[in-house]
N, C-alpha and C. Protein backbone atom coordinates (compact mmCIF):
# COMPACT_ATOMS: atom_id res chain seq x y z
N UNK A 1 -0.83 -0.75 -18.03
CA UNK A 1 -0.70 -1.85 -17.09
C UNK A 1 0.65 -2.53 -17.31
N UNK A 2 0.98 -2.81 -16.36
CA UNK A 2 2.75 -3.63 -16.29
C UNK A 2 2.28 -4.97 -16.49
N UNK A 3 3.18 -5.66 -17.27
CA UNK A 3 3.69 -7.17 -17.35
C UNK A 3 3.07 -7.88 -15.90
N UNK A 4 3.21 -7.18 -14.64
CA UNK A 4 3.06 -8.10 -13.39
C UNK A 4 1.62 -8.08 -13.34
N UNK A 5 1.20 -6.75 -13.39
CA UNK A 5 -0.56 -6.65 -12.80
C UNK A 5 -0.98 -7.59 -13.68
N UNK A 6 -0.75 -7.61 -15.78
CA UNK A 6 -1.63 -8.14 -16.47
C UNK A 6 -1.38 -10.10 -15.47
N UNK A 7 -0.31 -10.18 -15.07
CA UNK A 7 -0.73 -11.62 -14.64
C UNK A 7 -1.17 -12.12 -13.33
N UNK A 8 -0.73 -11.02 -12.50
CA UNK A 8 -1.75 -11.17 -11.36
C UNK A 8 -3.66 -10.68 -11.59
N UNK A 9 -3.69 -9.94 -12.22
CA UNK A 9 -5.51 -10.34 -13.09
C UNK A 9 -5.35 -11.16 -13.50
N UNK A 10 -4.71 -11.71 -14.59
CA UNK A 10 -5.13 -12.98 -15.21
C UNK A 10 -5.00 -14.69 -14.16
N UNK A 11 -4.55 -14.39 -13.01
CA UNK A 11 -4.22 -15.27 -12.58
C UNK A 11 -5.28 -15.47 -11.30
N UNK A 12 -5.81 -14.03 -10.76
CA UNK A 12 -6.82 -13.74 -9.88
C UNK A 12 -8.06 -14.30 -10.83
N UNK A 13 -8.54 -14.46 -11.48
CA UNK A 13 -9.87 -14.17 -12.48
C UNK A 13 -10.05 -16.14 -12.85
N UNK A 14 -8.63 -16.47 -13.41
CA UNK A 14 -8.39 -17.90 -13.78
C UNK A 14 -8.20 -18.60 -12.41
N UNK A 15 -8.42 -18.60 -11.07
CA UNK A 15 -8.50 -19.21 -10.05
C UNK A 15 -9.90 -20.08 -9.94
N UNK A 16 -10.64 -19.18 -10.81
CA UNK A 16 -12.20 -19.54 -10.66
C UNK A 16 -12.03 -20.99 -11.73
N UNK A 17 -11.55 -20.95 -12.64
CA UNK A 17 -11.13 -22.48 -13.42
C UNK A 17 -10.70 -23.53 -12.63
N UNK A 18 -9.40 -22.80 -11.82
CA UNK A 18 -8.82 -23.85 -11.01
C UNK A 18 -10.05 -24.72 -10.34
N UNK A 19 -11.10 -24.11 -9.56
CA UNK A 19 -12.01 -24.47 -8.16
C UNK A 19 -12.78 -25.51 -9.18
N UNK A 20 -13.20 -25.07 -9.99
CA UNK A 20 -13.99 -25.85 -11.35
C UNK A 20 -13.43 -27.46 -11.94
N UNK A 21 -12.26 -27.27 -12.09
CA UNK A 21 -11.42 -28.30 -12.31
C UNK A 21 -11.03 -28.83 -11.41
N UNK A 22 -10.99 -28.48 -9.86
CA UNK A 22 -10.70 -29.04 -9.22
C UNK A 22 -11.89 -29.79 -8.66
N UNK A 23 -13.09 -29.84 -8.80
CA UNK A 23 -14.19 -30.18 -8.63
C UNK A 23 -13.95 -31.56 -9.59
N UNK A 24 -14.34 -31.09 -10.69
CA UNK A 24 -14.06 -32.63 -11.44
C UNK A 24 -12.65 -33.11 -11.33
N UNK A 25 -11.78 -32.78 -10.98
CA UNK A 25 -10.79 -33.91 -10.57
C UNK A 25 -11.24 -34.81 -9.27
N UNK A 26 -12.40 -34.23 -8.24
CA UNK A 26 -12.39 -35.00 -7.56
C UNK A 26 -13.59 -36.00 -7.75
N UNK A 27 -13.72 -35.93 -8.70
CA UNK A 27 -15.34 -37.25 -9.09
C UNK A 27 -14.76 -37.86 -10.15
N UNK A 28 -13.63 -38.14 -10.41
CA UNK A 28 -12.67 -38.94 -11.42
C UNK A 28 -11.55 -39.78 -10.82
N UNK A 29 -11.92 -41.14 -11.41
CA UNK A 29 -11.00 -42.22 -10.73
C UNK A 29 -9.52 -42.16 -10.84
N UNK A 30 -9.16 -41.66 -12.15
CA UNK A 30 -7.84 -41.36 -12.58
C UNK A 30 -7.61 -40.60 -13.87
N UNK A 31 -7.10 -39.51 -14.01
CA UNK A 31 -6.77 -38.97 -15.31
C UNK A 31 -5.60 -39.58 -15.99
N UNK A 32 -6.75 -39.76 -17.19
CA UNK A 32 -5.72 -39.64 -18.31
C UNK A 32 -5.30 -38.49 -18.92
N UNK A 33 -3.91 -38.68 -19.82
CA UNK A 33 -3.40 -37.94 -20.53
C UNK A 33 -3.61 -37.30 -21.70
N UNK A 34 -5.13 -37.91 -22.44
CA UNK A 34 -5.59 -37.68 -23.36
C UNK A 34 -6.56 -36.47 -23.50
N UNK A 35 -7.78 -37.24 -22.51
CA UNK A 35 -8.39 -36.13 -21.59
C UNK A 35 -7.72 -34.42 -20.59
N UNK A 36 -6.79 -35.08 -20.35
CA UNK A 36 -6.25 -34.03 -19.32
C UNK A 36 -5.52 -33.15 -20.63
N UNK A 37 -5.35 -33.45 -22.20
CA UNK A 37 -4.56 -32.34 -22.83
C UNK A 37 -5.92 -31.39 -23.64
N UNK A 38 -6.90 -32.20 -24.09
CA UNK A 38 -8.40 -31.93 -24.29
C UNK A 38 -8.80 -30.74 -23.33
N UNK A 39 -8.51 -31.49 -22.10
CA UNK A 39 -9.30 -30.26 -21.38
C UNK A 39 -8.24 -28.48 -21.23
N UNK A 40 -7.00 -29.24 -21.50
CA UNK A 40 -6.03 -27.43 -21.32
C UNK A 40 -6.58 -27.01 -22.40
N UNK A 41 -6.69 -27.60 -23.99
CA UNK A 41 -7.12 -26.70 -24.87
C UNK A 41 -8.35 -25.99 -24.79
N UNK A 42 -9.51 -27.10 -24.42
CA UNK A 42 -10.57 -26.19 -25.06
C UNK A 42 -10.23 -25.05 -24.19
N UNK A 43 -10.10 -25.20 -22.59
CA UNK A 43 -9.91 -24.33 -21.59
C UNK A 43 -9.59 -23.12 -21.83
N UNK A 44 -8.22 -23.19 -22.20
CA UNK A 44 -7.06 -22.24 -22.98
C UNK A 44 -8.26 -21.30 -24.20
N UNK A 45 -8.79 -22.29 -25.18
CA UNK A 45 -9.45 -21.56 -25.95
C UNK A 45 -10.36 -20.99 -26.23
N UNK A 46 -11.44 -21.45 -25.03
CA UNK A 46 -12.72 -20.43 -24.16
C UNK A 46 -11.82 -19.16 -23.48
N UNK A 47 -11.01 -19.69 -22.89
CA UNK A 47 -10.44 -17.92 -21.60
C UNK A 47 -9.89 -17.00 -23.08
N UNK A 48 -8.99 -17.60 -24.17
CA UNK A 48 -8.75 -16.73 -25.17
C UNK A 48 -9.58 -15.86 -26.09
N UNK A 49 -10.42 -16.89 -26.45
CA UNK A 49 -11.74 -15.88 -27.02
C UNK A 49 -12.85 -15.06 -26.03
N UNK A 50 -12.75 -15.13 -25.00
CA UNK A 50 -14.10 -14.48 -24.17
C UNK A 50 -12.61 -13.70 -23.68
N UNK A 51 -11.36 -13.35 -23.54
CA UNK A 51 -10.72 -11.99 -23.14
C UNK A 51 -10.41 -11.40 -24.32
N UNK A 52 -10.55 -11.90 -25.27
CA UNK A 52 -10.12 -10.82 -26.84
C UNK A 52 -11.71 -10.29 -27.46
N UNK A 53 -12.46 -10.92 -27.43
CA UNK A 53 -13.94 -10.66 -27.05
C UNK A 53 -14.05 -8.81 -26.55
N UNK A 54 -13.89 -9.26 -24.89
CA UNK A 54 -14.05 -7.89 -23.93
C UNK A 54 -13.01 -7.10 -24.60
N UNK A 55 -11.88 -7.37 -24.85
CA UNK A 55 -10.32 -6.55 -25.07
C UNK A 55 -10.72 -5.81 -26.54
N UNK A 56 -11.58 -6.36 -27.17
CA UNK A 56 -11.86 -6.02 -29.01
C UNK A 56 -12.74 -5.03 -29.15
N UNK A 57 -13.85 -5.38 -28.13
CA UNK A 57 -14.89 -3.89 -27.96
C UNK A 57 -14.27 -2.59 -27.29
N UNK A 58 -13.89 -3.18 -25.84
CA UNK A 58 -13.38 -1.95 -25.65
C UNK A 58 -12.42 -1.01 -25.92
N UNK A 59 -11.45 -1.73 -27.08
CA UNK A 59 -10.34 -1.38 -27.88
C UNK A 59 -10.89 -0.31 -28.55
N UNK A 60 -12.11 -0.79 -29.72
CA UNK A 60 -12.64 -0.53 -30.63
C UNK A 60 -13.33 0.98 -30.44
N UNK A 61 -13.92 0.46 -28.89
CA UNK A 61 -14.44 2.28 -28.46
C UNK A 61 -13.43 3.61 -28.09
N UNK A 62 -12.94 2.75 -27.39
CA UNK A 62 -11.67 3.48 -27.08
C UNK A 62 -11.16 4.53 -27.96
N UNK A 63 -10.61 3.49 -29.28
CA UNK A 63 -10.07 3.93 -30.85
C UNK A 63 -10.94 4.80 -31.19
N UNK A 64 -12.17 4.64 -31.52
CA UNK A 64 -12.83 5.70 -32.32
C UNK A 64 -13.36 6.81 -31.46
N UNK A 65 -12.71 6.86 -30.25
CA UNK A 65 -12.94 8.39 -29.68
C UNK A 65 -14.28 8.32 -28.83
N UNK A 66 -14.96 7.18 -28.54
CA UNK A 66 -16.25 6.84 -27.77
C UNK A 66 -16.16 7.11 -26.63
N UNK A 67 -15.36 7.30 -26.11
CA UNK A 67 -14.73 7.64 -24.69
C UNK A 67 -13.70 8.37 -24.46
N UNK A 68 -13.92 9.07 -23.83
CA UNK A 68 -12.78 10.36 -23.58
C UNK A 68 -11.83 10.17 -22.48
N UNK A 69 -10.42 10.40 -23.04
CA UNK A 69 -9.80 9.99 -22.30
C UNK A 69 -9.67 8.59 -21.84
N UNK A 70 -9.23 7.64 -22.60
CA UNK A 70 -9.87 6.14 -22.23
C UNK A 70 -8.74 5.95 -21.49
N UNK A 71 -7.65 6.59 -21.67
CA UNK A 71 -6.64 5.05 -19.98
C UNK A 71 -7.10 5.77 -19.20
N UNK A 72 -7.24 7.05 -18.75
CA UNK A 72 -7.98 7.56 -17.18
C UNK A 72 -8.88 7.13 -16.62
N UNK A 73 -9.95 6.93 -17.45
CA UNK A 73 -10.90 6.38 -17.44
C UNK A 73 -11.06 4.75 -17.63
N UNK A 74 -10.04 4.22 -18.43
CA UNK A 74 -9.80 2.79 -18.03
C UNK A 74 -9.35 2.24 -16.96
N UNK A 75 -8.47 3.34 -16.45
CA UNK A 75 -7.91 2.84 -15.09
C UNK A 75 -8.94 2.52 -14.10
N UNK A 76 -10.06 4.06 -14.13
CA UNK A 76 -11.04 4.18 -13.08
C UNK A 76 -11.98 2.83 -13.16
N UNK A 77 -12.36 2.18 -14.60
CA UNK A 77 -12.95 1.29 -14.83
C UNK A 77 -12.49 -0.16 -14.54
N UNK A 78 -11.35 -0.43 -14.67
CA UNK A 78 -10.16 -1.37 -13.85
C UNK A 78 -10.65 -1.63 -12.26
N UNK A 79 -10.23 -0.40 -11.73
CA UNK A 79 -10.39 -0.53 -10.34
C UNK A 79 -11.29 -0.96 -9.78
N UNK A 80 -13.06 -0.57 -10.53
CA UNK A 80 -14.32 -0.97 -10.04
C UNK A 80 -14.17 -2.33 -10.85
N UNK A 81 -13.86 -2.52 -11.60
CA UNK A 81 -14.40 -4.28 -12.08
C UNK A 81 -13.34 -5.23 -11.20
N UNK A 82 -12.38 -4.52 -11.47
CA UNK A 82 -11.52 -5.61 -10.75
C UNK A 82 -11.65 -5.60 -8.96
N UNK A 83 -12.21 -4.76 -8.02
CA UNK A 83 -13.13 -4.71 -7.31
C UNK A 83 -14.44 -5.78 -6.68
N UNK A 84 -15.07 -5.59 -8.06
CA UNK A 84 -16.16 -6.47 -8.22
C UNK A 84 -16.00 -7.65 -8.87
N UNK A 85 -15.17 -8.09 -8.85
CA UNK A 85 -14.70 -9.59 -9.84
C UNK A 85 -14.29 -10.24 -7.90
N UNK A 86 -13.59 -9.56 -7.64
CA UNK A 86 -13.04 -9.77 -5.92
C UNK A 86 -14.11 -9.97 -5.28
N UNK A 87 -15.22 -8.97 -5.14
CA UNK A 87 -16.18 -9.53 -4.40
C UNK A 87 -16.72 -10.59 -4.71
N UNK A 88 -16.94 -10.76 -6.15
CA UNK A 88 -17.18 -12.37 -6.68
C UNK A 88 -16.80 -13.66 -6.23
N UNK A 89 -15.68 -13.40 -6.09
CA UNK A 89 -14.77 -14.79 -5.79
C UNK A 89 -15.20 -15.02 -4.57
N UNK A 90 -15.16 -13.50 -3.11
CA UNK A 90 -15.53 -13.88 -2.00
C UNK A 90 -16.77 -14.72 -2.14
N UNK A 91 -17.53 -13.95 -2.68
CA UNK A 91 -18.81 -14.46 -2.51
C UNK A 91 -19.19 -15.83 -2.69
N UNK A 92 -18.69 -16.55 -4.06
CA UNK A 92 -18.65 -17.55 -4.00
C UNK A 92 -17.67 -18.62 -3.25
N UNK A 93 -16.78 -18.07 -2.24
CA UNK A 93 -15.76 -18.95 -1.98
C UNK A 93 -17.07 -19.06 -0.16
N UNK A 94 -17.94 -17.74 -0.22
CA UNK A 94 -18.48 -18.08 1.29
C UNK A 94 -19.75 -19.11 1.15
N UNK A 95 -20.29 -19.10 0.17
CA UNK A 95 -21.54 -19.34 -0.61
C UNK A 95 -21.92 -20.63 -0.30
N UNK A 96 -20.83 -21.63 -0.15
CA UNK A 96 -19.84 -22.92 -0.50
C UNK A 96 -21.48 -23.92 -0.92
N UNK A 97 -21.40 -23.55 -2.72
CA UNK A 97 -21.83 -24.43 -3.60
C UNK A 97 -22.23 -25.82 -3.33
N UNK A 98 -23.83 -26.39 -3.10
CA UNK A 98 -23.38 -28.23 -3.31
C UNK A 98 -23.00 -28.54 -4.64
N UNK A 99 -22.36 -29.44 -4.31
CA UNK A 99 -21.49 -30.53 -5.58
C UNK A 99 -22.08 -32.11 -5.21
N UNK A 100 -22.93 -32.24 -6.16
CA UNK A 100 -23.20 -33.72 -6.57
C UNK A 100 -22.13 -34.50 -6.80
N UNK A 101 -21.66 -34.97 -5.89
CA UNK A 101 -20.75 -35.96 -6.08
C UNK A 101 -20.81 -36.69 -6.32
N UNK A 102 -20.35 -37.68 -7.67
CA UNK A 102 -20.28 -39.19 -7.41
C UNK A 102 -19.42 -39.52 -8.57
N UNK A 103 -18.46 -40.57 -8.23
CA UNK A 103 -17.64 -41.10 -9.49
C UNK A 103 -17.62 -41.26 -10.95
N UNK A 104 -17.14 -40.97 -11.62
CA UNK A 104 -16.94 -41.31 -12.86
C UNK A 104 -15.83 -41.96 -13.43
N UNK A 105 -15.91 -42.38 -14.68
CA UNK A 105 -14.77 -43.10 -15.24
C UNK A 105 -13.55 -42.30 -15.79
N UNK A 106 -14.21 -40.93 -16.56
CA UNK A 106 -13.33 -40.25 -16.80
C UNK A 106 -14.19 -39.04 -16.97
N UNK A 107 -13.10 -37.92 -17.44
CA UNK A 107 -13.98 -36.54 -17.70
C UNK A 107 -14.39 -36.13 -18.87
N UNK A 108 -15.51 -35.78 -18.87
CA UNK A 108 -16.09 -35.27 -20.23
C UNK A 108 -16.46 -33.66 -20.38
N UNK A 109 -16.10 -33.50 -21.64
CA UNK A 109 -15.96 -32.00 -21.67
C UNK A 109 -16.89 -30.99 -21.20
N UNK A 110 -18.25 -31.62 -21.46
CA UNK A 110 -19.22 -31.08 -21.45
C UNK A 110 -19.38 -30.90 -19.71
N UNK A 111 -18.98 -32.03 -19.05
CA UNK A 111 -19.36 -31.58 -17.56
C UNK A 111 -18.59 -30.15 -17.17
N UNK A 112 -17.68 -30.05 -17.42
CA UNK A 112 -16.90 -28.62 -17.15
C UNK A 112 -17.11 -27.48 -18.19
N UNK A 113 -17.46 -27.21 -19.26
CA UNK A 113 -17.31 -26.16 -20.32
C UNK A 113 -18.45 -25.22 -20.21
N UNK A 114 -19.31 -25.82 -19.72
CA UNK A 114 -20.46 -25.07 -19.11
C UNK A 114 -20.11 -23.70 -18.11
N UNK A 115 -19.10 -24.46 -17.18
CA UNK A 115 -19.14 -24.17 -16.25
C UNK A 115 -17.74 -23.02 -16.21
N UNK A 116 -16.91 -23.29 -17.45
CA UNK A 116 -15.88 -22.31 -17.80
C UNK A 116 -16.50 -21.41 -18.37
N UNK A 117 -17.40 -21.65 -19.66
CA UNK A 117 -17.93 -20.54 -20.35
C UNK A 117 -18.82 -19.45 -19.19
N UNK A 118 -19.59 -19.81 -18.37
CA UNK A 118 -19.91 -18.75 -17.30
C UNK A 118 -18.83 -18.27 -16.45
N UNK A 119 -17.75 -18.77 -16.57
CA UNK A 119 -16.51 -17.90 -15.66
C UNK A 119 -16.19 -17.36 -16.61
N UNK A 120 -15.66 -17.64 -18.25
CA UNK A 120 -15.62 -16.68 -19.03
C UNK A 120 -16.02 -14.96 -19.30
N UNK A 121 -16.71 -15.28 -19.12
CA UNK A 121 -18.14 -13.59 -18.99
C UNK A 121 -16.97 -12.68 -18.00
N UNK A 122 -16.19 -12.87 -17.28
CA UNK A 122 -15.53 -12.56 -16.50
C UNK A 122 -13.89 -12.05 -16.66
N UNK A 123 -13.60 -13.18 -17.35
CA UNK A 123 -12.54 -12.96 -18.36
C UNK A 123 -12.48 -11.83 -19.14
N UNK A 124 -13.75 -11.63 -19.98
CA UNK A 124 -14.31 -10.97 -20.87
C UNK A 124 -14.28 -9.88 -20.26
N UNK A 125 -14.63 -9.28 -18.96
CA UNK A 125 -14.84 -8.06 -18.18
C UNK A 125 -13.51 -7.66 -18.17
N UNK A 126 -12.36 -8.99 -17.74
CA UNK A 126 -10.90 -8.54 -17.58
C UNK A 126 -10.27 -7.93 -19.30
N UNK A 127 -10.75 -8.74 -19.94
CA UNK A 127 -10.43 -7.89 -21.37
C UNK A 127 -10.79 -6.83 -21.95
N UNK A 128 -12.32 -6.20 -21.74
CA UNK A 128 -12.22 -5.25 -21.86
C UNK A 128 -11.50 -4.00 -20.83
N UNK A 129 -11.10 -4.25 -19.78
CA UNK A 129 -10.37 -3.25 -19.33
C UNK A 129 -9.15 -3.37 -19.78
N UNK A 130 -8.26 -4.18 -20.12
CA UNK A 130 -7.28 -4.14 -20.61
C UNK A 130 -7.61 -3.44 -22.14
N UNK A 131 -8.37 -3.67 -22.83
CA UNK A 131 -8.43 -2.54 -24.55
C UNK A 131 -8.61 -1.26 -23.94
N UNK A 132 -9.14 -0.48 -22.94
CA UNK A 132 -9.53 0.50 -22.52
C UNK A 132 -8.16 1.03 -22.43
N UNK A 133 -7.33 0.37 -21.27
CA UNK A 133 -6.23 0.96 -21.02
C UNK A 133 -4.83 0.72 -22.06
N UNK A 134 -5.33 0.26 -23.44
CA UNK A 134 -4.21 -0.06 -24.52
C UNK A 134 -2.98 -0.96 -23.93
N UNK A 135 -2.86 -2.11 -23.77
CA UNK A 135 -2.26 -2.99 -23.06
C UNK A 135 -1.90 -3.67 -24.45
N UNK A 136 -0.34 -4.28 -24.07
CA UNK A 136 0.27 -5.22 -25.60
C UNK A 136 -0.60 -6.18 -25.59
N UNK A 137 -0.85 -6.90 -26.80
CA UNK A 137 -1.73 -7.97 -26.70
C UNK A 137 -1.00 -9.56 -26.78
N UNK A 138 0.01 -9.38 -27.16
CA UNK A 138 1.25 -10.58 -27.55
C UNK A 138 1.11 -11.08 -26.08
N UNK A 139 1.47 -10.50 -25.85
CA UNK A 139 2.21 -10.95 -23.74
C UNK A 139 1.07 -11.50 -23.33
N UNK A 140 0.11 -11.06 -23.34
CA UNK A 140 -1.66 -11.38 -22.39
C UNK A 140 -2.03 -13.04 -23.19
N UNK A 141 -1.48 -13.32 -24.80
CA UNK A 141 -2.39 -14.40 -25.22
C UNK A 141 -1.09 -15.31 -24.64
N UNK A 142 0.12 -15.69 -24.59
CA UNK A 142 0.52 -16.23 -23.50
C UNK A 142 0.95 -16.60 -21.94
N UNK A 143 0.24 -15.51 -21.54
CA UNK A 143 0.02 -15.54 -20.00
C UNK A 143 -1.25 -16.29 -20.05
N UNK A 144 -2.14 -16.02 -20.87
CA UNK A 144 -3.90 -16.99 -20.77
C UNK A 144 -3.43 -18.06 -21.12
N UNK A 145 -2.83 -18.45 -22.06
CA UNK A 145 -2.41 -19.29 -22.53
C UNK A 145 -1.84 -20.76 -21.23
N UNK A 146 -0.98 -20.26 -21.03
CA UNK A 146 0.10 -20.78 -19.95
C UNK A 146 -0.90 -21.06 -18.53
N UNK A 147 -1.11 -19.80 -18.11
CA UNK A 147 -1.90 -20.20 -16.99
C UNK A 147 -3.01 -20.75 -16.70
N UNK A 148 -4.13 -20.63 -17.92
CA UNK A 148 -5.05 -21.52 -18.20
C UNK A 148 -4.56 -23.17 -17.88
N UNK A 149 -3.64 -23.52 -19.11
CA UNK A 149 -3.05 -25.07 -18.49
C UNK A 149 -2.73 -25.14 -17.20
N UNK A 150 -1.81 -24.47 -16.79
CA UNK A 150 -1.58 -24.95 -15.23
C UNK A 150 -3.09 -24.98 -14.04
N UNK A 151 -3.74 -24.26 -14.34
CA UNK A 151 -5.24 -24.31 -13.53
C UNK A 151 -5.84 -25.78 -13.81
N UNK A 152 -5.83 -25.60 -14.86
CA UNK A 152 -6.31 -27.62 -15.37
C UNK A 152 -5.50 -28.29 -14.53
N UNK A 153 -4.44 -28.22 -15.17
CA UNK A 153 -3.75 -29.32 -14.58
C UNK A 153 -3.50 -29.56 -13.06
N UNK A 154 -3.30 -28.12 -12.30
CA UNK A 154 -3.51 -28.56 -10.79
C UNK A 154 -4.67 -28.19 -10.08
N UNK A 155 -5.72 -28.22 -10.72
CA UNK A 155 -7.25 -28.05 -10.44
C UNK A 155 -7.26 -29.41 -10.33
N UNK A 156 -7.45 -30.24 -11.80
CA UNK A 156 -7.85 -31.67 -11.71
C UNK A 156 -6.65 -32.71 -10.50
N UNK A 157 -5.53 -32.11 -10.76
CA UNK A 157 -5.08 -33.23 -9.48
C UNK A 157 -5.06 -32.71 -8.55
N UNK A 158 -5.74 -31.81 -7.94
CA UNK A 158 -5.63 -31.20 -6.40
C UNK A 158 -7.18 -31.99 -5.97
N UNK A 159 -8.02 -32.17 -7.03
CA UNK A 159 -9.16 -32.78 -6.98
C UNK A 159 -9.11 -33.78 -7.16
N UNK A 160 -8.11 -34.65 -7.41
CA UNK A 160 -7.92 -36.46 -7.36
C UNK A 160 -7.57 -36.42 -6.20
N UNK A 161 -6.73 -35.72 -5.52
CA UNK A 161 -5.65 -36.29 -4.34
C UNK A 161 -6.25 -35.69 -3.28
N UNK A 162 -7.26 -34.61 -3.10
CA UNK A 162 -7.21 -34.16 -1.58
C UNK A 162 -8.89 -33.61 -1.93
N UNK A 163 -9.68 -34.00 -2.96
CA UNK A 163 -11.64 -33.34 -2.74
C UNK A 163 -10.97 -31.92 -3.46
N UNK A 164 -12.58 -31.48 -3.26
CA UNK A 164 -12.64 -29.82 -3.90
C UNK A 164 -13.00 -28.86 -2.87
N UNK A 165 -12.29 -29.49 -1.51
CA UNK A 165 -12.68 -28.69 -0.66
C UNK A 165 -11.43 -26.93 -0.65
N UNK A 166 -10.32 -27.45 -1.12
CA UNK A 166 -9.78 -26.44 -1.36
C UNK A 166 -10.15 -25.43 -2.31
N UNK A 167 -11.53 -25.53 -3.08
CA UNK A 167 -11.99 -24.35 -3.98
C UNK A 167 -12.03 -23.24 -3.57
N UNK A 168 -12.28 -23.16 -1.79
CA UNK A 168 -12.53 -22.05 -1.23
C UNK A 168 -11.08 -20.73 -1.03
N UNK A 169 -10.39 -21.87 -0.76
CA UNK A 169 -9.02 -21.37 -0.88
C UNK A 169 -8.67 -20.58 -2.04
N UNK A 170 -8.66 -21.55 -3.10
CA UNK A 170 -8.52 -20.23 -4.69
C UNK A 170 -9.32 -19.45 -4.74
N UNK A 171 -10.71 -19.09 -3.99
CA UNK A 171 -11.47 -18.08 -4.64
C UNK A 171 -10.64 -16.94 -3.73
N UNK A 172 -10.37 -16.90 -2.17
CA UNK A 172 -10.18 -15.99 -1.61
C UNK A 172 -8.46 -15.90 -1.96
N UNK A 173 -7.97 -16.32 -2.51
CA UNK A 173 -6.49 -16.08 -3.24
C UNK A 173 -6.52 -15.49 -4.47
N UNK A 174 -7.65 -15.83 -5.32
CA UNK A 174 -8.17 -14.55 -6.37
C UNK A 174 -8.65 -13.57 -6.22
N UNK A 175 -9.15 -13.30 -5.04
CA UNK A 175 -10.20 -12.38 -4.52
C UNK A 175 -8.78 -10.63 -4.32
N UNK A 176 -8.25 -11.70 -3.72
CA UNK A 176 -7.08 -10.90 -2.68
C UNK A 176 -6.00 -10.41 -3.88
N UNK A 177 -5.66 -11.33 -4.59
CA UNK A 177 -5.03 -10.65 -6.07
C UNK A 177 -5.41 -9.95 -6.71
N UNK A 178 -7.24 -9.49 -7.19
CA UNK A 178 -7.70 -8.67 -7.85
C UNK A 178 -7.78 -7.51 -7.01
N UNK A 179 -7.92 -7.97 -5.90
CA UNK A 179 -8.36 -6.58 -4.85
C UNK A 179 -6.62 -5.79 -5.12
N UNK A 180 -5.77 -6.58 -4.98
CA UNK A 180 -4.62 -6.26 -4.51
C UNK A 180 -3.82 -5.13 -5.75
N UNK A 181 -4.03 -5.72 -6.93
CA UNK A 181 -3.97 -4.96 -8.13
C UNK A 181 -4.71 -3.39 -8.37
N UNK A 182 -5.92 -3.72 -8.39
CA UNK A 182 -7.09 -2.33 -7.84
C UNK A 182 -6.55 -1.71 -7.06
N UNK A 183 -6.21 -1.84 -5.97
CA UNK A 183 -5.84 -0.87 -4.72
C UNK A 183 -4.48 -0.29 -5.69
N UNK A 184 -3.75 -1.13 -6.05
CA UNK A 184 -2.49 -0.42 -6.45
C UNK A 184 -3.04 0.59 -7.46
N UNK A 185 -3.62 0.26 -8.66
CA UNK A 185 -3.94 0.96 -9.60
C UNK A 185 -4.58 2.08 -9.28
N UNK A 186 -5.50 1.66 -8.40
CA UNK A 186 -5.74 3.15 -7.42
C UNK A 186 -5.02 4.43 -6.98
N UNK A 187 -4.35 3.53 -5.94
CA UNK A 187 -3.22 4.52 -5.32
C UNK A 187 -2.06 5.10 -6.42
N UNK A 188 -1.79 4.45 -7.51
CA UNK A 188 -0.77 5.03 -8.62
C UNK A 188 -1.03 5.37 -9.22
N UNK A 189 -1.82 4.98 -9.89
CA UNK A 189 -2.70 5.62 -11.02
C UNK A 189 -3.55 6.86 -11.21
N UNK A 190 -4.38 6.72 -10.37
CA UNK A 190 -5.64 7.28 -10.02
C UNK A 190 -5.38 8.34 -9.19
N UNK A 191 -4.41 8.11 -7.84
CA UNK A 191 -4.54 9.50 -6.68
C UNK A 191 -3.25 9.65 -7.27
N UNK A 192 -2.34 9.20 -7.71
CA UNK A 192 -1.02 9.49 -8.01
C UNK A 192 -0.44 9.90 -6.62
N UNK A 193 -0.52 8.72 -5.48
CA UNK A 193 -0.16 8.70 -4.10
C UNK A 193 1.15 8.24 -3.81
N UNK A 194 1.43 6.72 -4.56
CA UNK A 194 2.64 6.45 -4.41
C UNK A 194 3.21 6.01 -5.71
């Protein structure tokens, strides 16, 4: 996998944070700075452990010969998850979730971590295809890294300044990035078309 795909997955997959955060930015009177650095870490440090998680097993099988041929077969496995991570996003971006709305003073971790750790599981799917297909691991813990914060950060103020009605928007902008990656990996990889 190239430098670009690992961040268009990681950036398709972490959209689902954004919609999340952007939810509680909009039932919060004003963020603080204290809170708002609280929430990039734990954030940052749930998406890091649930993709080194997936990335560690399927490394691990990979390595000891559990699978034959593992990037061919990682690729093929790529294409269907990252596939089905896409239909995910649609699904939930058509689904359109109620949200109990109502104000708060500020954000507490617990209202959102819940709700990352089940997008996690997902992450986790994106990591193990990346151990399958032997991908550097340096580059991936600061792309999660990095882009994790920025999802916080313009999750929660896209959700102070304008509702969480734009969640729908990031899911089908993740949707379309994972799909968009797959198809490539497909066509290059896989049929060796273009």
């Amino acid at each position: 996998m190239s430098l670009l795909e690992d961040l268009l997955i990681i950036v398709g997959v972490l959209l689902d944070v954004f919609a999340t955060m952007e939810i509680q930015g909009a039932m919060i009177a004003q963020i603080k700075k204290k809170t708002l650095f609280i929430a990039c870490g734990v954030v940052a440090a749930i998406e890091l452990s649930f993709f080194f998680a997936g990335y560690t097993i399927c490394w691990l099988l990979a390595g000891r010969g559990a699978i034959d041929n593992p990037y061919y077969y990682g690729e093929t496995v790529a294409v269907i998850v990252l596939t089905i991570l896409g239909i995910r996003l649609i699904v939930k971006a058509v689904k359109q979730e109620f949200v109990q709305e109502h104000l708060r003073d500020s954000l507490r971790v617990w209202d959102y971590v819940r709700f990352i750790v089940v997008s996690s599981f997902y992450t986790a799917a994106a990591g193990c295809v990346c151990g399958l297909v032997g991908i550097t691991v340096w580059h991936v813990i600061v792309i999660i890294t990095v882009i994790s914060i920025l999802m916080v950060i313009m999750g929660l103020y896209t959700g102070l300044h304008f509702g969480f009605e734009n969640k729908t928007i990031a899911y089908v902008i993740g949707a379309i990035l994972l799909w968009g990656v797959s198809l490539e990996m497909l066509l290059h990889r896989i049929f060796e078309v273009i």
